[in-house]
C-alpha atoms as a PDB file:
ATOM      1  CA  UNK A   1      12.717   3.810   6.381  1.00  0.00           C
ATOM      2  CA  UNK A   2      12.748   7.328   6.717  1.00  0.00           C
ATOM      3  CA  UNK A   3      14.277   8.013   3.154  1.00  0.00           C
ATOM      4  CA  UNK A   4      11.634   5.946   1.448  1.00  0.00           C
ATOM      5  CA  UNK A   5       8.793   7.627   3.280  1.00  0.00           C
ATOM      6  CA  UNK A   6      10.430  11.399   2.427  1.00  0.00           C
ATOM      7  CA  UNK A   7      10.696   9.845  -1.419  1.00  0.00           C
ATOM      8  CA  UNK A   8       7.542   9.116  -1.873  1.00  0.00           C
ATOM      9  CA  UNK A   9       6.298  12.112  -0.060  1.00  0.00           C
ATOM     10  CA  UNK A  10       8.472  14.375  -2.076  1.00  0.00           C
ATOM     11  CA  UNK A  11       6.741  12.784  -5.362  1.00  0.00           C
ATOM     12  CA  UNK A  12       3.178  13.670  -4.180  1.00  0.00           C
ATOM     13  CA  UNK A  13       2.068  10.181  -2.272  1.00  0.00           C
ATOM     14  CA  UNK A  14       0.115   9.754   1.023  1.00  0.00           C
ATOM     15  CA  UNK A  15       2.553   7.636   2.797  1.00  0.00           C
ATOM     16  CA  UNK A  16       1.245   5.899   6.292  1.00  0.00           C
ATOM     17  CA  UNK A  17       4.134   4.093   8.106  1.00  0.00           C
ATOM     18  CA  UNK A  18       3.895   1.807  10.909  1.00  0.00           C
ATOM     19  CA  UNK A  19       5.580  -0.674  12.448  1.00  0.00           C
ATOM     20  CA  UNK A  20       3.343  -2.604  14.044  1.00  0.00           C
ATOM     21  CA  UNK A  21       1.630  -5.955  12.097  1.00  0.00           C
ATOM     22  CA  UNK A  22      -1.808  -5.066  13.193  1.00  0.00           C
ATOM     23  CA  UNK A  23      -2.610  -1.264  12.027  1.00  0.00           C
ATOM     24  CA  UNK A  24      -0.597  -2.654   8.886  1.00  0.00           C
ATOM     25  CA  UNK A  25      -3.748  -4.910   8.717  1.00  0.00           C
ATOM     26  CA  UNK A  26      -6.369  -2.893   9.642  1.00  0.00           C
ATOM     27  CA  UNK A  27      -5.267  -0.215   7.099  1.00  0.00           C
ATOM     28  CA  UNK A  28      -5.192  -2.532   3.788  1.00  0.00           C
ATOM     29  CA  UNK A  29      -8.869  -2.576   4.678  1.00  0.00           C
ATOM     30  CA  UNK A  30      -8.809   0.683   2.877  1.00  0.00           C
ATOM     31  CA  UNK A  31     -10.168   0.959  -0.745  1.00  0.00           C
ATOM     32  CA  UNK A  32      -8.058   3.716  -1.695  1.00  0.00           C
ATOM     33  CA  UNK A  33      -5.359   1.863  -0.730  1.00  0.00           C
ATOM     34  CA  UNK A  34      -2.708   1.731  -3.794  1.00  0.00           C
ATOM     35  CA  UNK A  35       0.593   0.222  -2.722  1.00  0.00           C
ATOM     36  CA  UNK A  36       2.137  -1.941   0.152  1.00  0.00           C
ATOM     37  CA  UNK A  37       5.754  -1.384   0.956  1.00  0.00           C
ATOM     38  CA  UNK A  38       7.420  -4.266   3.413  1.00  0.00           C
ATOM     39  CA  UNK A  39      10.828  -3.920   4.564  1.00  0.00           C
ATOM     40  CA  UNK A  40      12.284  -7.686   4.790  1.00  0.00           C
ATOM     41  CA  UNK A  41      13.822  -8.618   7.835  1.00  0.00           C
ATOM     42  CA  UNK A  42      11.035  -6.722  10.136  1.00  0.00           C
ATOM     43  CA  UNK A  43      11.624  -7.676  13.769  1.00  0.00           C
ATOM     44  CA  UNK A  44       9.235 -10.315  15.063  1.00  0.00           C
ATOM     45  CA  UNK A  45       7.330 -11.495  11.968  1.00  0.00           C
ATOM     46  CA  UNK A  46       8.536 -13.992   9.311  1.00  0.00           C
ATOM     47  CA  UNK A  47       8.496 -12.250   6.158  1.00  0.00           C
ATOM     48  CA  UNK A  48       6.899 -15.118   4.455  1.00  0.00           C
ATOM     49  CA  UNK A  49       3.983 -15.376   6.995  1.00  0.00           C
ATOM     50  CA  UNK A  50       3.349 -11.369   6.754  1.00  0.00           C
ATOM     51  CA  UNK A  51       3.745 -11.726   2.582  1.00  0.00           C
ATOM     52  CA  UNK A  52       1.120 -14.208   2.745  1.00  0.00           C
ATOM     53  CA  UNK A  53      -1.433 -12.153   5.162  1.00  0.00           C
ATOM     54  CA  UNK A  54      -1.056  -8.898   2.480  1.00  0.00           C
ATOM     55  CA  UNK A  55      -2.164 -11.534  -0.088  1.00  0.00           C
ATOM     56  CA  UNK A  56      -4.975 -12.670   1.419  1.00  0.00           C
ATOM     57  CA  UNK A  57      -6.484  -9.567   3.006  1.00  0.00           C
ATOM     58  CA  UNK A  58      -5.168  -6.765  -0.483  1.00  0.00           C
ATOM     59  CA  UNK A  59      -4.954  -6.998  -3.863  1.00  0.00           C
ATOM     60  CA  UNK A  60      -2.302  -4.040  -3.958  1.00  0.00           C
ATOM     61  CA  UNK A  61       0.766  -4.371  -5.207  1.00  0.00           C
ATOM     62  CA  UNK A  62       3.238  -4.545  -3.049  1.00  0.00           C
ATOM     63  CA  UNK A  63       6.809  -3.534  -2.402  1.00  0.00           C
ATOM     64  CA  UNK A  64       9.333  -5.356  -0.482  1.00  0.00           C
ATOM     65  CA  UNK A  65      12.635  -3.579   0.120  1.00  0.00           C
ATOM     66  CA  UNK A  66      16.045  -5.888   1.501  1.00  0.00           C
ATOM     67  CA  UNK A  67      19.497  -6.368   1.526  1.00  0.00           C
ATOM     68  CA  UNK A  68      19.745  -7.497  -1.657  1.00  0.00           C
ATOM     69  CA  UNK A  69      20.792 -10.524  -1.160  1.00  0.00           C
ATOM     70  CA  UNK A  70      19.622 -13.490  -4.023  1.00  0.00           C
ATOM     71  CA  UNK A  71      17.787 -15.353  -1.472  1.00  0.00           C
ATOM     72  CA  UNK A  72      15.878 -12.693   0.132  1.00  0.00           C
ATOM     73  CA  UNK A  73      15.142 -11.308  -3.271  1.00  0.00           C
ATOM     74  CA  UNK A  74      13.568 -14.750  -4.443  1.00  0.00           C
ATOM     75  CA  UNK A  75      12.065 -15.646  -1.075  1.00  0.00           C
ATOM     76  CA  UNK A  76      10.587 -12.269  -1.476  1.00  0.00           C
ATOM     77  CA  UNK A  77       9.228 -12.469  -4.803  1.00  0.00           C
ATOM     78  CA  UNK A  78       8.298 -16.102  -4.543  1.00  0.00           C
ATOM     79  CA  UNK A  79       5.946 -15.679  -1.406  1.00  0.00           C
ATOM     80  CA  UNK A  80       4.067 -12.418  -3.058  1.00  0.00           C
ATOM     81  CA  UNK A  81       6.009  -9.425  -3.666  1.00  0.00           C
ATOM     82  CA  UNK A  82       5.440  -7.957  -6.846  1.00  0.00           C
ATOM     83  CA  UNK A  83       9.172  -5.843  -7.190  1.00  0.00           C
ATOM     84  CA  UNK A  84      12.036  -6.293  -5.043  1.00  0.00           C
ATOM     85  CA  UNK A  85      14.450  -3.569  -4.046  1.00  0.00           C
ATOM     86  CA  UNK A  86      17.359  -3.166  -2.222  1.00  0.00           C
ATOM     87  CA  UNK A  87      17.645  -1.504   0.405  1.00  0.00           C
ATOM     88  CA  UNK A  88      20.296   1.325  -1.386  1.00  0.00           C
ATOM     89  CA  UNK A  89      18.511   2.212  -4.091  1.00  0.00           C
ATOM     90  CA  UNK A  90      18.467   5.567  -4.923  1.00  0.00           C
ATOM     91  CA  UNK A  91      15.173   7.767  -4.640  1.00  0.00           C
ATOM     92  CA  UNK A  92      14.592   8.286  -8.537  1.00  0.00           C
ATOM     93  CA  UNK A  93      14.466   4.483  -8.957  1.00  0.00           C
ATOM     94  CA  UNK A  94      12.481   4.356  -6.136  1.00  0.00           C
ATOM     95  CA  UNK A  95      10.065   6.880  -7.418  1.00  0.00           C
ATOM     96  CA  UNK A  96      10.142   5.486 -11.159  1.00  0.00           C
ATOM     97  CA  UNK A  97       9.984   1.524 -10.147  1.00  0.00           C
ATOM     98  CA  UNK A  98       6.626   2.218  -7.943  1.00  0.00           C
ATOM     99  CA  UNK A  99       5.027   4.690 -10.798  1.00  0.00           C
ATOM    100  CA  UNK A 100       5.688   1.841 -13.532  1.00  0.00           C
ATOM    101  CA  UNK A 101       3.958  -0.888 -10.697  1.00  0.00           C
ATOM    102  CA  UNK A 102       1.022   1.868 -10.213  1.00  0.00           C
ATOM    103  CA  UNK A 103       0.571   2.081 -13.828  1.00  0.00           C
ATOM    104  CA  UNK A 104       0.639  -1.746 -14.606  1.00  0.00           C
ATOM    105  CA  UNK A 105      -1.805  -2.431 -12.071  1.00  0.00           C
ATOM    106  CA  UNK A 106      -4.430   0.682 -12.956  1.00  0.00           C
ATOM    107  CA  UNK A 107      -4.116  -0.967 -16.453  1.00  0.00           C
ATOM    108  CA  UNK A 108      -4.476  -4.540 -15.191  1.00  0.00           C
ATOM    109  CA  UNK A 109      -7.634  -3.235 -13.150  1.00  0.00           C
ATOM    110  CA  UNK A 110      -8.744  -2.036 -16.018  1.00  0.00           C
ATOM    111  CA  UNK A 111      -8.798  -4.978 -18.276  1.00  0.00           C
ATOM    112  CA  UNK A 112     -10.529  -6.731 -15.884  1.00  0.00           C
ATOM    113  CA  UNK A 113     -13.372  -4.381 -15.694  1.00  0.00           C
ATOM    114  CA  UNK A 114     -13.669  -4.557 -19.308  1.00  0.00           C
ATOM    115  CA  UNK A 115     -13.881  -8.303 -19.642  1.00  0.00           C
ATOM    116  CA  UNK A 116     -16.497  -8.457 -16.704  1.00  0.00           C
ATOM    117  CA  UNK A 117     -18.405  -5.312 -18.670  1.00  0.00           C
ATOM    118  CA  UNK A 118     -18.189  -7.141 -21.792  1.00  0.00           C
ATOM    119  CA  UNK A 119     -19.814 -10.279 -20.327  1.00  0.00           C
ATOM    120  CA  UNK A 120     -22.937  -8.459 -19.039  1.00  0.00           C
ATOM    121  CA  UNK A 121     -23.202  -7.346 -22.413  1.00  0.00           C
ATOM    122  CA  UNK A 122     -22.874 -10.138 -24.784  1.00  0.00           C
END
């Protein structure tokens, strides 16, 4: 937990970290929020159910860090995660996997903004 919060601080991030389902919720109400990080296997929540809530309530991308093991990893990424990483990986991937997720979904954003744009405008 700890090293992933320091990581991301270290690269210039805002990190919030809780543990409890409910601030979790209240703060994806947050516009400037950019990036969800879920650590599978949190005590007292199905992973599945709290995948599923992010989904519904954020469009940010989101992170979910595991063992590792093939079927967390596809349960993971099947029920909304958009990168999976184990729980070992070093803080440079770390750092470099969430930039290349930021950047893909700025440029996704983007792309949609255009299309709307270019309807008004037709």
């Amino acid at each position: 937990n700890y090293r992933i919060v320091d990581a991301l601080q270290d690269s210039g991030f805002t990190t919030v970290e809780t543990s409890e389902i409910k601030d979790c919720l209240s703060y994806l109400e947050n516009p400037d929020l950019s990036l969800v990080i879920v650590l599978q296997e949190t005590k007292g929540r199905d992973d599945v159910d709290l995948l599923a809530e992010l989904r519904n309530i954020s469009n940010a991308p989101i992170v979910m860090v595991g063992s590792g093991r093939p079927y967390g990893l596809v349960r993971g990424l099947v029920f909304g995660a958009d990168i999976y990483l184990d729980r070992e990986v070093s803080t440079i991937e770390l750092q470099s996997r969430i930039r290349a997720l930021l950047r893909r979904f700025e440029l996704t954003k983007k792309q949609r903004n255009e299309r709307q744009s270019s309807v008004y405008y037709w």
